[in-house]
Protein backbone atom coordinates (compact mmCIF):
# COMPACT_ATOMS: atom_id res chain seq x y z
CA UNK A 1 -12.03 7.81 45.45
CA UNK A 2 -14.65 7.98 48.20
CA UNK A 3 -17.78 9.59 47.39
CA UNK A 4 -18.70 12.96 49.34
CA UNK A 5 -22.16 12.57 51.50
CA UNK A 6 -24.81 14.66 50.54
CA UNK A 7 -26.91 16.04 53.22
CA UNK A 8 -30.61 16.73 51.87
CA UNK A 9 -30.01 20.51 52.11
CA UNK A 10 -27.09 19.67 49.56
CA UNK A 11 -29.37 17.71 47.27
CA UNK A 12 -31.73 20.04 47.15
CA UNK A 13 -29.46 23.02 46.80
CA UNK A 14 -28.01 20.76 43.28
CA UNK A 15 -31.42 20.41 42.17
CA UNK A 16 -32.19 23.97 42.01
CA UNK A 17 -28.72 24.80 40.43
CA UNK A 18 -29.68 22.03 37.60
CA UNK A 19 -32.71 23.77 37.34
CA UNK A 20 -31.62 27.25 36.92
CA UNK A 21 -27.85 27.95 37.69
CA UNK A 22 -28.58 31.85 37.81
CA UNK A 23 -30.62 31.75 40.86
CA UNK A 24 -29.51 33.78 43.71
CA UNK A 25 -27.89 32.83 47.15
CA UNK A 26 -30.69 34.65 48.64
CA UNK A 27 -33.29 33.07 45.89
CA UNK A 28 -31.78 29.71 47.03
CA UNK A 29 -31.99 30.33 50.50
CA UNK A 30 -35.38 31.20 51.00
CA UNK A 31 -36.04 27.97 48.84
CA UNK A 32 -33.99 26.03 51.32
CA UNK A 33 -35.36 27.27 54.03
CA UNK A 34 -31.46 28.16 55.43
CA UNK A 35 -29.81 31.41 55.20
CA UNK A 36 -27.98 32.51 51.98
CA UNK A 37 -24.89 31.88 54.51
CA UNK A 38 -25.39 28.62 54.08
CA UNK A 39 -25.97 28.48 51.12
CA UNK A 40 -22.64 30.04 50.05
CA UNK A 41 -20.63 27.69 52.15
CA UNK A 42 -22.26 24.64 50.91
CA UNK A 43 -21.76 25.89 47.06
CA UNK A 44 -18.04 26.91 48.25
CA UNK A 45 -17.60 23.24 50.02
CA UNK A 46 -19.57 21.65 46.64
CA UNK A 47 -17.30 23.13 44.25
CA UNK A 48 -14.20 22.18 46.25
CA UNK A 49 -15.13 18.65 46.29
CA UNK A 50 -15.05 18.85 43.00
CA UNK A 51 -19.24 17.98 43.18
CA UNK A 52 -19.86 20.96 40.98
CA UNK A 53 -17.72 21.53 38.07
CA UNK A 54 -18.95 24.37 36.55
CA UNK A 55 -21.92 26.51 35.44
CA UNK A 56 -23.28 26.02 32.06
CA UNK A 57 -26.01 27.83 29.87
CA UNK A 58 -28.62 25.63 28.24
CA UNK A 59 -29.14 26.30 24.55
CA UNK A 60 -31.45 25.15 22.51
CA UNK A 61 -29.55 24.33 18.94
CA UNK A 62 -32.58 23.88 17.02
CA UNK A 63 -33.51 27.78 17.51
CA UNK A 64 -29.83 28.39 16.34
CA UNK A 65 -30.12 26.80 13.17
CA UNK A 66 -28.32 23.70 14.19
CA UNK A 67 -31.35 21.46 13.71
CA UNK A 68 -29.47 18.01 12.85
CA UNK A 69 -27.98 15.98 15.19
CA UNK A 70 -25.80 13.34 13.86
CA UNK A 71 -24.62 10.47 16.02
CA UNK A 72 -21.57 8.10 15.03
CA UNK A 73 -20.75 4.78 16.58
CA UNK A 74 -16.72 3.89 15.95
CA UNK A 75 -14.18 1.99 17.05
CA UNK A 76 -10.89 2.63 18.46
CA UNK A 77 -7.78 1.02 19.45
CA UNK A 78 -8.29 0.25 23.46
CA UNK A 79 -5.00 2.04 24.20
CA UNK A 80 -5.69 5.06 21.20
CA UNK A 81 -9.46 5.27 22.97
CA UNK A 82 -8.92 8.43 25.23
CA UNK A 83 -6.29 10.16 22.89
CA UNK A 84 -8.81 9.61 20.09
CA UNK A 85 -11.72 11.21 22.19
CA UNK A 86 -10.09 13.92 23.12
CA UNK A 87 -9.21 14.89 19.20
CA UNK A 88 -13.20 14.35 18.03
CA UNK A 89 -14.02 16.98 20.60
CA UNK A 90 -11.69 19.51 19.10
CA UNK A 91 -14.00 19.59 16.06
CA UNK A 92 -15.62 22.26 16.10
CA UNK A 93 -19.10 20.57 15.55
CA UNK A 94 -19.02 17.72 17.95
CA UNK A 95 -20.54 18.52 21.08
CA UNK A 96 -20.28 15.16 23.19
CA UNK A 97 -18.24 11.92 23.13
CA UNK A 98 -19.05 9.07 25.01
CA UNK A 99 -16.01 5.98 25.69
CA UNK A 100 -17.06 2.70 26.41
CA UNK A 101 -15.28 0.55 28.42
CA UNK A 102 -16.52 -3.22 26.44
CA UNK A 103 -17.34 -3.74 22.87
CA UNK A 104 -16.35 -3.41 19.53
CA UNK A 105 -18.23 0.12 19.37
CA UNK A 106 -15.91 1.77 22.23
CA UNK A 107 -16.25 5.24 20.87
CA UNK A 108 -20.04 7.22 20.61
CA UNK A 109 -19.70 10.55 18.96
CA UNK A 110 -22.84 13.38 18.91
CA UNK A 111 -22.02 16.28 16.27
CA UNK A 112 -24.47 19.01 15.09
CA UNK A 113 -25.43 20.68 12.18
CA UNK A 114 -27.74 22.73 10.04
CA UNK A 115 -27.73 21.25 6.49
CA UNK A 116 -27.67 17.44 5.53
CA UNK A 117 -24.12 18.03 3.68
CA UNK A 118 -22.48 18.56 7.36
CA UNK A 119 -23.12 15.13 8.48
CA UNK A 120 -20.63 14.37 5.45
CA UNK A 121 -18.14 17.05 6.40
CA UNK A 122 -18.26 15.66 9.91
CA UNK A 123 -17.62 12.33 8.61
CA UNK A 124 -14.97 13.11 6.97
CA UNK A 125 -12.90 15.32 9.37
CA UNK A 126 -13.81 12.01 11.98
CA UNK A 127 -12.43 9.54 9.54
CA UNK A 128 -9.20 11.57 9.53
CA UNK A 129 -9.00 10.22 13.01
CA UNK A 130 -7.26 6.57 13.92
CA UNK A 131 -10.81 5.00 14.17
CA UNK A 132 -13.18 3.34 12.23
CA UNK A 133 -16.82 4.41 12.02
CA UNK A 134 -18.97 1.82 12.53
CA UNK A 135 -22.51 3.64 11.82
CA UNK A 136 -23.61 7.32 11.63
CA UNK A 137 -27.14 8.37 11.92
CA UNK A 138 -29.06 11.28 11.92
CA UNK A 139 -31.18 11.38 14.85
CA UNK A 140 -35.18 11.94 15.24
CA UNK A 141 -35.01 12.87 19.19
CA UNK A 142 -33.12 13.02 22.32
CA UNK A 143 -34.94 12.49 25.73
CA UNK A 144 -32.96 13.70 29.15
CA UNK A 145 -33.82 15.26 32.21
CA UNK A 146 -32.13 15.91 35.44
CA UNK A 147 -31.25 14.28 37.78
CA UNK A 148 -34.01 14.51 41.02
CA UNK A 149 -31.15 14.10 44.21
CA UNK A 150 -33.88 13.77 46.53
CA UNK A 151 -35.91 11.36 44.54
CA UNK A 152 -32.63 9.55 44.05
CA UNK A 153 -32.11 8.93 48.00
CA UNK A 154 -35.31 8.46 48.19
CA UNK A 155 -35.94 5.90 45.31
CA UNK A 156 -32.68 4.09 46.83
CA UNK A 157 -34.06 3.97 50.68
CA UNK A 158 -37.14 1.58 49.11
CA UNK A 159 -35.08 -0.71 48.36
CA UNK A 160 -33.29 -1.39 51.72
């Protein structure tokens, strides 16, 4: 799969969308410095390439009530791996699993919830699962930002 060339009007035209998905073509535009034309194609052409997948709303589950994240580390049978992943993110509290390619700990599972018996609950519906969990913790703290496209380019072009 070849990767699709970002222009810097493109990168910064992601960066704003990361930032706040509900800004306007015309919002956008005048940010850009092109006209909201422009800016409609290049979403249009982004989205077609497959570059933008979707538009999301940021929530934050603490101020919902869901103030425990629980992480699991398992293991899965190399050729049960996807199948597997795909049936922890039809519970209902899992919000993100991660497959590794190497290691005995293929499988990373992140599950909320709002009261220290859910971890157990969670647990237990994953354990139905052909897998074996390795570890489960309850986490302090998650860092993550997004990603800069122009700093990115720009980080990259020091090196060469």
């Amino acid at each position: 799969m070849t990767a699709y060339e970002l222009d810097d009007v493109d990168r910064q035209l992601l960066n704003l969308l990361q930032e706040n998905a509900r800004y306007t073509a015309i919002e956008l535009a005048e940010e850009l410095g092109v006209s909201d034309n422009t800016v409609h194609n290049r979403m249009e052409r982004l989205e077609s390439e497959g570059i933008i997948t979707g538009y999301t709303t940021a929530v934050d589950y603490d101020r919902t009530g869901l103030e425990l994240y629980f992480h699991f580390s398992c293991t899965a049978r190399i050729s049960k791996r996807g199948d597997v992943a795909k049936q922890a993110m039809e519970i209902p509290a899992v919000v993100e699993v991660t497959e590794l390619m190497t290691g005995h700990e293929n499988l990373h599972i992140k599950a909320l919830g709002g009261v220290d018996e859910d971890i157990t609950r969670i647990a237990e519906r994953l354990d139905d699962l052909p897998m074996e969990i390795n570890d489960e913790n309850l986490v302090r703290s998650e860092r993550s930002r997004l990603l800069d496209y122009v700093a990115v380019v720009e980080f990259v072009d020091e090196e060469e």
